[in-house]
N, C-alpha and C. Protein backbone atom coordinates (compact mmCIF):
# COMPACT_ATOMS: atom_id res chain seq x y z
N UNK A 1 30.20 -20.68 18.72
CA UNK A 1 29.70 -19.84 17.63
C UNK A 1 29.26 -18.49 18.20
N UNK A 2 27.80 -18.59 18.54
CA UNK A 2 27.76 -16.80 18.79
C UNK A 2 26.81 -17.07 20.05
N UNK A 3 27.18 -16.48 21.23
CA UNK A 3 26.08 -16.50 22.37
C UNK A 3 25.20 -15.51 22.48
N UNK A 4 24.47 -15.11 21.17
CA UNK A 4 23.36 -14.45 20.87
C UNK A 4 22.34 -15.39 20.40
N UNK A 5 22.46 -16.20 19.71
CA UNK A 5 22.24 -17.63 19.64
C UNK A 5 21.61 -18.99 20.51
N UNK A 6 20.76 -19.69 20.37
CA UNK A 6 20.07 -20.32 21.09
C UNK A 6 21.47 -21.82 20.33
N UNK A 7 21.36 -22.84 21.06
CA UNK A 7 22.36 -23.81 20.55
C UNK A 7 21.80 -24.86 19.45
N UNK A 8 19.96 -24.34 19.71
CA UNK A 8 19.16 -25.15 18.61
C UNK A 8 19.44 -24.13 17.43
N UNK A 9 19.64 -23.09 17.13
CA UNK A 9 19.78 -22.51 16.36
C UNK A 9 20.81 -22.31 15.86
N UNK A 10 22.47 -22.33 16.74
CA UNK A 10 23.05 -23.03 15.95
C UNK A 10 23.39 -24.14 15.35
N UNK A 11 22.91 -25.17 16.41
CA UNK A 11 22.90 -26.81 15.44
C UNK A 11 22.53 -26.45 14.05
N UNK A 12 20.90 -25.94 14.24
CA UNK A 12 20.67 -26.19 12.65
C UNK A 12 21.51 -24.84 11.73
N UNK A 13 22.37 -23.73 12.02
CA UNK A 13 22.76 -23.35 11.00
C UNK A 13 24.07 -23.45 10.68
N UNK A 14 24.57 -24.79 11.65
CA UNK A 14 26.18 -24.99 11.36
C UNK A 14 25.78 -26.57 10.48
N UNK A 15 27.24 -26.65 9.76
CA UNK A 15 27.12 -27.89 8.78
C UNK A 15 25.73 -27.89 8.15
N UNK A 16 25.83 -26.65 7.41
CA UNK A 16 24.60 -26.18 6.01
C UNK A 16 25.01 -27.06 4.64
N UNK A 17 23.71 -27.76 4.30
CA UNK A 17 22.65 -27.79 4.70
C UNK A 17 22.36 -29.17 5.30
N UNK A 18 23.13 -29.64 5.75
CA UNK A 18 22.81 -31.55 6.54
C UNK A 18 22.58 -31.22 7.96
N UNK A 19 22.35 -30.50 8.94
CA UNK A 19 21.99 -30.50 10.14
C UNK A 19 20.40 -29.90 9.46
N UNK A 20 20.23 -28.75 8.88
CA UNK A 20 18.82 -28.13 8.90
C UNK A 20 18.27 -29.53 8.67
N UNK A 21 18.58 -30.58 7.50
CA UNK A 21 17.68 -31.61 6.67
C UNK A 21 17.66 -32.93 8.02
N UNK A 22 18.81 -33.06 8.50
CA UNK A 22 18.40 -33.98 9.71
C UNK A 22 17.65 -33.61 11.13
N UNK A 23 18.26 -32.82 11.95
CA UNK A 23 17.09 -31.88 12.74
C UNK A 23 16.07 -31.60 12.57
N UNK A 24 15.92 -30.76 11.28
CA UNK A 24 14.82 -29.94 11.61
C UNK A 24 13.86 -30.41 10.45
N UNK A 25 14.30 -30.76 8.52
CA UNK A 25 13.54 -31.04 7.79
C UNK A 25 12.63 -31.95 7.56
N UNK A 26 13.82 -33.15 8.28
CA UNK A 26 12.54 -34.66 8.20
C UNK A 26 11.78 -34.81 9.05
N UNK A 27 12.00 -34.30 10.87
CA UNK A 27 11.06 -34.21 11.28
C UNK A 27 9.87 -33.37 10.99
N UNK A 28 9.92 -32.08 10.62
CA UNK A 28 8.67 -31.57 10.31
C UNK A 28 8.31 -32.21 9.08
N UNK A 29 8.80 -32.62 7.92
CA UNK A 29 8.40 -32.92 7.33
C UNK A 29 7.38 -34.75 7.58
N UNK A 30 7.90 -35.71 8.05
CA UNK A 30 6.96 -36.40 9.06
C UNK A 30 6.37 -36.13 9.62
N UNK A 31 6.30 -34.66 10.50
CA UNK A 31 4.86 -34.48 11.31
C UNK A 31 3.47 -33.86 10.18
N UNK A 32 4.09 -33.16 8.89
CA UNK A 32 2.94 -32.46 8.35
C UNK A 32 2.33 -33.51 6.98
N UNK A 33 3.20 -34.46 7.08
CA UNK A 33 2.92 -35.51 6.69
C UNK A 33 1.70 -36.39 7.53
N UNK A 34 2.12 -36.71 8.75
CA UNK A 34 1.17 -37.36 9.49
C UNK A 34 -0.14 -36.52 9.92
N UNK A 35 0.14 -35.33 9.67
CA UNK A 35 -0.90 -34.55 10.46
C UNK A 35 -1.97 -34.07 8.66
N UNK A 36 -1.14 -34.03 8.02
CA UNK A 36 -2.43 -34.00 6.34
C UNK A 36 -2.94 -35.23 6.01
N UNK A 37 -2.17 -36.58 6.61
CA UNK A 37 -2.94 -37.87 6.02
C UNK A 37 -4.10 -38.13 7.59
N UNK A 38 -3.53 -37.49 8.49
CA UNK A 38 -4.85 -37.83 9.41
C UNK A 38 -6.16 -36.99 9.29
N UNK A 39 -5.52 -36.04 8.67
CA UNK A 39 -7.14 -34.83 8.24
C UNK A 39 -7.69 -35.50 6.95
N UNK A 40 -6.82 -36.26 6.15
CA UNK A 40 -7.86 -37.19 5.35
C UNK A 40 -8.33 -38.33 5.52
N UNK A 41 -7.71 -39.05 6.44
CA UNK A 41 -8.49 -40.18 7.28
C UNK A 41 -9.74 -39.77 8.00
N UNK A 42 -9.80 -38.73 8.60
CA UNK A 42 -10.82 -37.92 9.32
C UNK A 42 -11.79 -37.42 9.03
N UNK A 43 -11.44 -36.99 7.42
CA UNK A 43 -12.27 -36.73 6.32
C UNK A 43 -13.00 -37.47 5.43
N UNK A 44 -12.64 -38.59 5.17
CA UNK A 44 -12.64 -39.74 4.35
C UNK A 44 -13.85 -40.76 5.07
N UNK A 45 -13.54 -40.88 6.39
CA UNK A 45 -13.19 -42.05 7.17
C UNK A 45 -12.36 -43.35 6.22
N UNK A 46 -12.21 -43.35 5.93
CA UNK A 46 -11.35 -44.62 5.28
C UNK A 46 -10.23 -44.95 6.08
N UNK A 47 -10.57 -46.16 6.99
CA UNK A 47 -9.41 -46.26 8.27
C UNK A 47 -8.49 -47.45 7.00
N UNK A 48 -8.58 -47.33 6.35
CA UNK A 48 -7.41 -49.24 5.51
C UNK A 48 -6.76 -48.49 4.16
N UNK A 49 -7.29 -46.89 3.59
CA UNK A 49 -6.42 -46.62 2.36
C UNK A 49 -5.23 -46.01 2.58
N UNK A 50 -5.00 -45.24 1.59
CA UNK A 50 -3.22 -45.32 1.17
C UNK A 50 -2.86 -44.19 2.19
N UNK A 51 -4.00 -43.44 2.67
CA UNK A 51 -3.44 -42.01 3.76
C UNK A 51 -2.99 -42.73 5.20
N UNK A 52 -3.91 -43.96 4.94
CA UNK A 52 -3.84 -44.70 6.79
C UNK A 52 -2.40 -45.25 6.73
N UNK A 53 -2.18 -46.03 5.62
CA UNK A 53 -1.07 -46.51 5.23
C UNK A 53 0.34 -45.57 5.22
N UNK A 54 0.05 -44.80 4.98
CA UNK A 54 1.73 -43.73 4.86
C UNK A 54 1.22 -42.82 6.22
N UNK A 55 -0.12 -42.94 6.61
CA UNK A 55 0.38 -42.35 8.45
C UNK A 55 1.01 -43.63 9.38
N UNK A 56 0.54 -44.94 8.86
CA UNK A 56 1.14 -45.98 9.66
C UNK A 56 2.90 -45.94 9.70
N UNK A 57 3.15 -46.02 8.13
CA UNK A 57 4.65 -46.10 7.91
C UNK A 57 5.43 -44.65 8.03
N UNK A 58 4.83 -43.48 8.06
CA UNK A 58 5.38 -42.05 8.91
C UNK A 58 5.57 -42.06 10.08
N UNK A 59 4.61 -42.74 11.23
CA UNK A 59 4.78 -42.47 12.81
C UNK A 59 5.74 -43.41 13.10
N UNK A 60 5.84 -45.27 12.06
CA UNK A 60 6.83 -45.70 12.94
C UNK A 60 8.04 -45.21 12.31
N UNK A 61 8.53 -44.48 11.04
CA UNK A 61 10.03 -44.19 11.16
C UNK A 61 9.95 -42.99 12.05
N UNK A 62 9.29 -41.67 11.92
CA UNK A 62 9.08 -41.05 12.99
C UNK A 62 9.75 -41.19 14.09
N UNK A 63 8.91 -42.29 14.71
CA UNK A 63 9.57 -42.45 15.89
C UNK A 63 10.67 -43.19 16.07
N UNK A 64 11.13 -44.31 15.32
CA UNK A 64 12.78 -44.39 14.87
C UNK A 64 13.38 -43.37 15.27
N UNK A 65 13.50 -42.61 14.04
CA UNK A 65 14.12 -41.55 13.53
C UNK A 65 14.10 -40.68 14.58
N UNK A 66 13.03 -40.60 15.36
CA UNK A 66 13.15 -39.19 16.51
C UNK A 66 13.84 -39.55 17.28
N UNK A 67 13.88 -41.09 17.97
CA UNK A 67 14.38 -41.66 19.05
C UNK A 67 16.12 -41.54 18.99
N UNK A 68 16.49 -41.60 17.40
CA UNK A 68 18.13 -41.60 17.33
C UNK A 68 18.29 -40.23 17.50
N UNK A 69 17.27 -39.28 16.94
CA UNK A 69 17.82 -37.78 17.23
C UNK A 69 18.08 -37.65 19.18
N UNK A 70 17.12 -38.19 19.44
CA UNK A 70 17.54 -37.69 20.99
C UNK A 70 18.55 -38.61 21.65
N UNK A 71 18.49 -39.58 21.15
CA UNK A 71 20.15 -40.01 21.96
C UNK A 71 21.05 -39.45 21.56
N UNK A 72 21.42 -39.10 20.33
CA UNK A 72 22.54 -38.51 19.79
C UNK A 72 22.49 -37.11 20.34
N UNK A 73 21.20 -36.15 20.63
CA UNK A 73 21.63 -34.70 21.08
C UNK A 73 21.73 -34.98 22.81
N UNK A 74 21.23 -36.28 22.95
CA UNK A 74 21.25 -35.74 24.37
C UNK A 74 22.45 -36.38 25.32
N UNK A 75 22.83 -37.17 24.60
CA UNK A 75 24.43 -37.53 24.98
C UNK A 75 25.43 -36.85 24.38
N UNK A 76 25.76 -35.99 22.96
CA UNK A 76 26.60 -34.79 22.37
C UNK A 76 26.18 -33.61 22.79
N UNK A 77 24.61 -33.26 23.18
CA UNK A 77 24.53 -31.68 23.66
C UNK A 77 24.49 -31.63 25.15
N UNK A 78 23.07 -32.29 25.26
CA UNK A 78 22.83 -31.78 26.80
C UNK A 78 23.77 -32.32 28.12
N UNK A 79 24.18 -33.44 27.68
CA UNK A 79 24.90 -33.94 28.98
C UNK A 79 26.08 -32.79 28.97
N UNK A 80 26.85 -32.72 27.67
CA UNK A 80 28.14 -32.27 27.95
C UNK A 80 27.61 -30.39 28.51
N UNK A 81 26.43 -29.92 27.98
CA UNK A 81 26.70 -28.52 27.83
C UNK A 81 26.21 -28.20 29.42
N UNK A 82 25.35 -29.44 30.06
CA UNK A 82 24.71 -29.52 31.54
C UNK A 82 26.09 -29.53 31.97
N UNK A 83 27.37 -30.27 31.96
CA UNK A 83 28.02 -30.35 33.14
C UNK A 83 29.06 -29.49 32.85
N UNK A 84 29.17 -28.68 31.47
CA UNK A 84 30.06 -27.89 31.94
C UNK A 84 29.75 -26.31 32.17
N UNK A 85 28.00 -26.48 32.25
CA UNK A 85 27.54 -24.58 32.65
C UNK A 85 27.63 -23.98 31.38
N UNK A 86 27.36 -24.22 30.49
CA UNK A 86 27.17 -24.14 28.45
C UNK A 86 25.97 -23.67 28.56
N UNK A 87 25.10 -23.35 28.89
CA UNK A 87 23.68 -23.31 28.43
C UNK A 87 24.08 -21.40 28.27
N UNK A 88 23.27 -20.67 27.29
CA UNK A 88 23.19 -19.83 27.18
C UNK A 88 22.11 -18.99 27.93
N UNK A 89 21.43 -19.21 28.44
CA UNK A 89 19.75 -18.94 28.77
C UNK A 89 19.11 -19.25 29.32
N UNK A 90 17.87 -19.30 29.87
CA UNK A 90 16.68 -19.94 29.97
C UNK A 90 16.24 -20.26 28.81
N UNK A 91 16.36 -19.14 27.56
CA UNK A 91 15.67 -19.54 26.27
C UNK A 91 15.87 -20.45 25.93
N UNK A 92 17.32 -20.54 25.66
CA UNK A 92 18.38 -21.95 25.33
C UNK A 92 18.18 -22.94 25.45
N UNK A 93 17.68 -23.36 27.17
CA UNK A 93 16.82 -24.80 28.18
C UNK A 93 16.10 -25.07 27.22
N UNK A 94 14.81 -24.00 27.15
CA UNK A 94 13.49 -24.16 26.61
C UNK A 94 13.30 -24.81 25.34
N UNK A 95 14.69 -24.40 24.15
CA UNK A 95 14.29 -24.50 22.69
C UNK A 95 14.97 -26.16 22.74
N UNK A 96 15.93 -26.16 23.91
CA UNK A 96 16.45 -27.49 23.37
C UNK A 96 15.76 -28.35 23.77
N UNK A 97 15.50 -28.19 25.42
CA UNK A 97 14.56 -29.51 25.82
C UNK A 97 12.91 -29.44 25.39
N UNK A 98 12.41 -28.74 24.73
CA UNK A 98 11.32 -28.54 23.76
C UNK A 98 11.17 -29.48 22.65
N UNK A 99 12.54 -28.99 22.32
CA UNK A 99 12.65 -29.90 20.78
C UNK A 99 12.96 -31.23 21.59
N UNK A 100 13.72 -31.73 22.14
CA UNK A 100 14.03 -33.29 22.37
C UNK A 100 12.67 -33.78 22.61
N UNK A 101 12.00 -33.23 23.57
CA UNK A 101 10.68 -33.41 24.02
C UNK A 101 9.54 -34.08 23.38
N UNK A 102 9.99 -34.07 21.54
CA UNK A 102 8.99 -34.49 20.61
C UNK A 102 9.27 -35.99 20.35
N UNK A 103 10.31 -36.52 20.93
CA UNK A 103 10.58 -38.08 21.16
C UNK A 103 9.35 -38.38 22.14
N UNK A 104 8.79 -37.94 22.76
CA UNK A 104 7.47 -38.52 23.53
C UNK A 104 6.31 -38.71 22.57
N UNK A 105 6.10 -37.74 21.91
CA UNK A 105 4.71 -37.85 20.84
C UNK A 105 5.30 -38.67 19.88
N UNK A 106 6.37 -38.79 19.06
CA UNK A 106 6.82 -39.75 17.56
C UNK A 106 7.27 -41.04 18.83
N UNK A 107 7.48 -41.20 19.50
CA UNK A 107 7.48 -42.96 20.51
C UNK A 107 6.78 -43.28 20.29
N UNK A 108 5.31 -42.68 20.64
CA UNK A 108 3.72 -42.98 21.06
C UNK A 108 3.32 -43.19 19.99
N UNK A 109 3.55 -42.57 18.53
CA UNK A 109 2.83 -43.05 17.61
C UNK A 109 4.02 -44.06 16.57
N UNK A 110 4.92 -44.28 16.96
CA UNK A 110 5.67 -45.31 16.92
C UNK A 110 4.84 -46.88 17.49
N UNK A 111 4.76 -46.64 18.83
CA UNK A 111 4.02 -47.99 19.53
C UNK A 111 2.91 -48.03 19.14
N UNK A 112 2.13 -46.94 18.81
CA UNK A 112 0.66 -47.20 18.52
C UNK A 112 0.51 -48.01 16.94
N UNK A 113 1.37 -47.65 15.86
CA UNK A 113 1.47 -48.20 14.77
C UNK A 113 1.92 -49.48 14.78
N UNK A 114 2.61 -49.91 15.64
CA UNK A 114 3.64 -50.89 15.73
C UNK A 114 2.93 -52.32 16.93
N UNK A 115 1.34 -50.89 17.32
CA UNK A 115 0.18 -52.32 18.36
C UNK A 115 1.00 -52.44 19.56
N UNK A 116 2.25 -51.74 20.12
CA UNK A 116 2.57 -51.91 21.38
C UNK A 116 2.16 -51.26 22.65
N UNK A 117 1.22 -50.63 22.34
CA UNK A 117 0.08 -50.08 23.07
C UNK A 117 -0.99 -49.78 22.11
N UNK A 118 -2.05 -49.60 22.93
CA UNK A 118 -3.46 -49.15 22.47
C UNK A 118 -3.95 -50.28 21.52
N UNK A 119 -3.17 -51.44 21.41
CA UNK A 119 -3.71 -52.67 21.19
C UNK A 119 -4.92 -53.14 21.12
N UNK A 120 -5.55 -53.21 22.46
CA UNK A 120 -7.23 -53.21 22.64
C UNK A 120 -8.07 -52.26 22.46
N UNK A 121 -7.76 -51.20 21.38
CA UNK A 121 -8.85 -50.33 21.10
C UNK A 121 -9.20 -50.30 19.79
N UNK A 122 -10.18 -50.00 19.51
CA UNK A 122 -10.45 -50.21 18.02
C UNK A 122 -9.47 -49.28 16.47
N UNK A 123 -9.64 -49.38 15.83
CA UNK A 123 -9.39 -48.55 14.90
C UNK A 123 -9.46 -46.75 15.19
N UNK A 124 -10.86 -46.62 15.30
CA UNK A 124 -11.14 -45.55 15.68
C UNK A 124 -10.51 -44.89 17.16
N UNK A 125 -10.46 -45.63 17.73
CA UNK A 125 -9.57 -45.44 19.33
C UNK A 125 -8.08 -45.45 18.99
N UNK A 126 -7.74 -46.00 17.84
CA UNK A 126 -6.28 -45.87 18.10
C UNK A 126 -6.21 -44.17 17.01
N UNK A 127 -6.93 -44.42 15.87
CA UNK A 127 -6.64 -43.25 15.27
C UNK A 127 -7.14 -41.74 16.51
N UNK A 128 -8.03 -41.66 17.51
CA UNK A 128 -7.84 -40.79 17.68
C UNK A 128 -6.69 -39.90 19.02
N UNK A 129 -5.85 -41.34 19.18
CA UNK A 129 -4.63 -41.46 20.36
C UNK A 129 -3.57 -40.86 19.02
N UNK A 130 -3.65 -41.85 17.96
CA UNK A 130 -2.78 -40.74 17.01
C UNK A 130 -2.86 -39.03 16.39
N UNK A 131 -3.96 -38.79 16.70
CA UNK A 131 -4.11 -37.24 15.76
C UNK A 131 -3.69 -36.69 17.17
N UNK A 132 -3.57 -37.11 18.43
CA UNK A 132 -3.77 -36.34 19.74
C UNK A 132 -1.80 -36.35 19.59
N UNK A 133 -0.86 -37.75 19.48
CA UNK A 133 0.30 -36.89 19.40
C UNK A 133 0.93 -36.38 18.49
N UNK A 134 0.20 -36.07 17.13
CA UNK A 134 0.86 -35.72 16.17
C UNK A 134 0.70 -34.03 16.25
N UNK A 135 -0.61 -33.69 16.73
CA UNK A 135 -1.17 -32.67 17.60
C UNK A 135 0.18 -31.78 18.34
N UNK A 136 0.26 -32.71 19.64
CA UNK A 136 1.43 -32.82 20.65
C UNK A 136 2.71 -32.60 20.41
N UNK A 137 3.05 -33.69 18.87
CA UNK A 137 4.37 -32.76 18.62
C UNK A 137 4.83 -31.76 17.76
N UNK A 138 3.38 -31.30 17.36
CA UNK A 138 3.43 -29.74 16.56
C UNK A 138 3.32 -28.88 17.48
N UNK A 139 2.69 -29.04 18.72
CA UNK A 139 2.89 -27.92 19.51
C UNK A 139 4.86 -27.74 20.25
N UNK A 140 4.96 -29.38 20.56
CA UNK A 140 6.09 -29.03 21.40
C UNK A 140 7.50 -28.58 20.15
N UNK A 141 6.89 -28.91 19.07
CA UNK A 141 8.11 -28.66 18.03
C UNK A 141 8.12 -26.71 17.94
N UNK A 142 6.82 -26.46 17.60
CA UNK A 142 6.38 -25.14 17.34
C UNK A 142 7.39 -23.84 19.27
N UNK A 143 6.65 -24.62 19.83
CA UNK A 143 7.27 -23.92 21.40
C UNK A 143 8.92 -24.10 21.38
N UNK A 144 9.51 -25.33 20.42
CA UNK A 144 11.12 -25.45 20.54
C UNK A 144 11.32 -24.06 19.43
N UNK A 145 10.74 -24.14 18.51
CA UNK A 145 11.11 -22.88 17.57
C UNK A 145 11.32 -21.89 17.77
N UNK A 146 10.01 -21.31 18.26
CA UNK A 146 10.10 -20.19 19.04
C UNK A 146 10.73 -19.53 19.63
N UNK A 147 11.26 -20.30 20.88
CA UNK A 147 12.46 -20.06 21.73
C UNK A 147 13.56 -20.29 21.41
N UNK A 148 14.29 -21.18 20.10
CA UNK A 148 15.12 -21.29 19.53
C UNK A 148 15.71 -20.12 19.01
N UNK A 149 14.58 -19.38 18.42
CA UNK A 149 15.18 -18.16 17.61
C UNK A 149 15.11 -16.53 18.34
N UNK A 150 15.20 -16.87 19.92
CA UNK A 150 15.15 -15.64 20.47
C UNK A 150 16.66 -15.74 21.24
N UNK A 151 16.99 -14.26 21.57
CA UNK A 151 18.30 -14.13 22.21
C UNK A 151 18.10 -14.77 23.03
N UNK A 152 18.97 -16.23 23.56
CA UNK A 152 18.82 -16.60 24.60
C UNK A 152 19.36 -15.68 25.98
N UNK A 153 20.48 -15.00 25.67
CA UNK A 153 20.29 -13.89 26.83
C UNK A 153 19.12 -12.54 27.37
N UNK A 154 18.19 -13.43 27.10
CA UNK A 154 16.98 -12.07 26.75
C UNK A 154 16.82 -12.06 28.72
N UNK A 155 17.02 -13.02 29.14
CA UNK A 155 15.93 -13.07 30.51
C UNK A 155 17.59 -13.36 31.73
N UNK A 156 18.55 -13.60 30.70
CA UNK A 156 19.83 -13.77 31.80
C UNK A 156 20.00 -12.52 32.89
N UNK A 157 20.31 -12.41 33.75
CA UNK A 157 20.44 -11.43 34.96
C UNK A 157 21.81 -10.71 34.82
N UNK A 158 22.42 -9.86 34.58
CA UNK A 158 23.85 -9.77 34.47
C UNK A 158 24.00 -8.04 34.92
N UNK A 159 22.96 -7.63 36.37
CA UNK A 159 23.26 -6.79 37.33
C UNK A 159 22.31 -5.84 37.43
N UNK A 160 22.35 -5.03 37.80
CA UNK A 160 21.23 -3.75 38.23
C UNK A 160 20.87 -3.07 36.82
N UNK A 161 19.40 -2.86 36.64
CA UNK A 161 19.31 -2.63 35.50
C UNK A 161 19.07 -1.39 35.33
């Protein structure tokens, strides 16, 4: 497509509009989901009503759902674009392995919903391991954006300047 272009930025603006809604819509839309029902759990305290409940059933498709995004980009993008010297950038690195990166925070609150860790902590101990990666993957989603939408040739070297 265009090597002005970060490759997260063209994923999401090729095959309009089903890459923006799988990439980019349901995950944010699961994180601002999980991150408004934990400011009313927080608010509330009410660790057992319907906000605890749809943050329980958000983090584990979440993390489903995140986990298929990164096998699928990282066996269709990164392997192939790593071995054949594809990368556009440094920016490019940054926005993609940024964004994959948010499979660590939607895992974690995958297992944490799901009691496969943080098991032995109370309610309150597990909710506050959850607001910490929902936290985590608004930042690392926010830092994939960012760099997504800058020339990835901004910082490439290409001779005496």
């Amino acid at each position: 497509m265009n090597n002005a272009m970060t490759h997260y930025m063209e994923l999401l603006a090729t095959n309009q509009p089903w890459n923006l809604i799988i990439f980019m819509i349901v995950p944010v839309v699961c994180a601002e989901t999980l991150a408004i029902s934990e400011l009313i759990i927080l608010y509330t305290r009410n660790l057992a009503g319907t906000a605890k409940l749809i943050s329980k059933a958000t983090g584990i498709f979440a993390g489903l759902y995140f986990t298929g995004i990164f096998i699928y980009l990282f066996f269709n993008a990164v392997v192939p674009l790593t071995a054949t010297g594809s990368w556009r950038g440094p920016f490019d690195v940054i926005a993609v392995l940024f964004y994959l990166s948010g499979v660590i925070p939607f895992a974690a609150l995958f297992l944490i919903d799901t009691k496969l860790i943080a098991r032995k902590k109370d309610e309150v101990g597990r909710l506050k391991l959850h607001a910490i990666f929902v936290g985590l993957f608004l930042v690392v989603a926010h830092v994939a954006m960012i760099f997504g939408m800058l020339n990835p040739t901004l910082l490439s070297i290409k001779g005496p300047m």
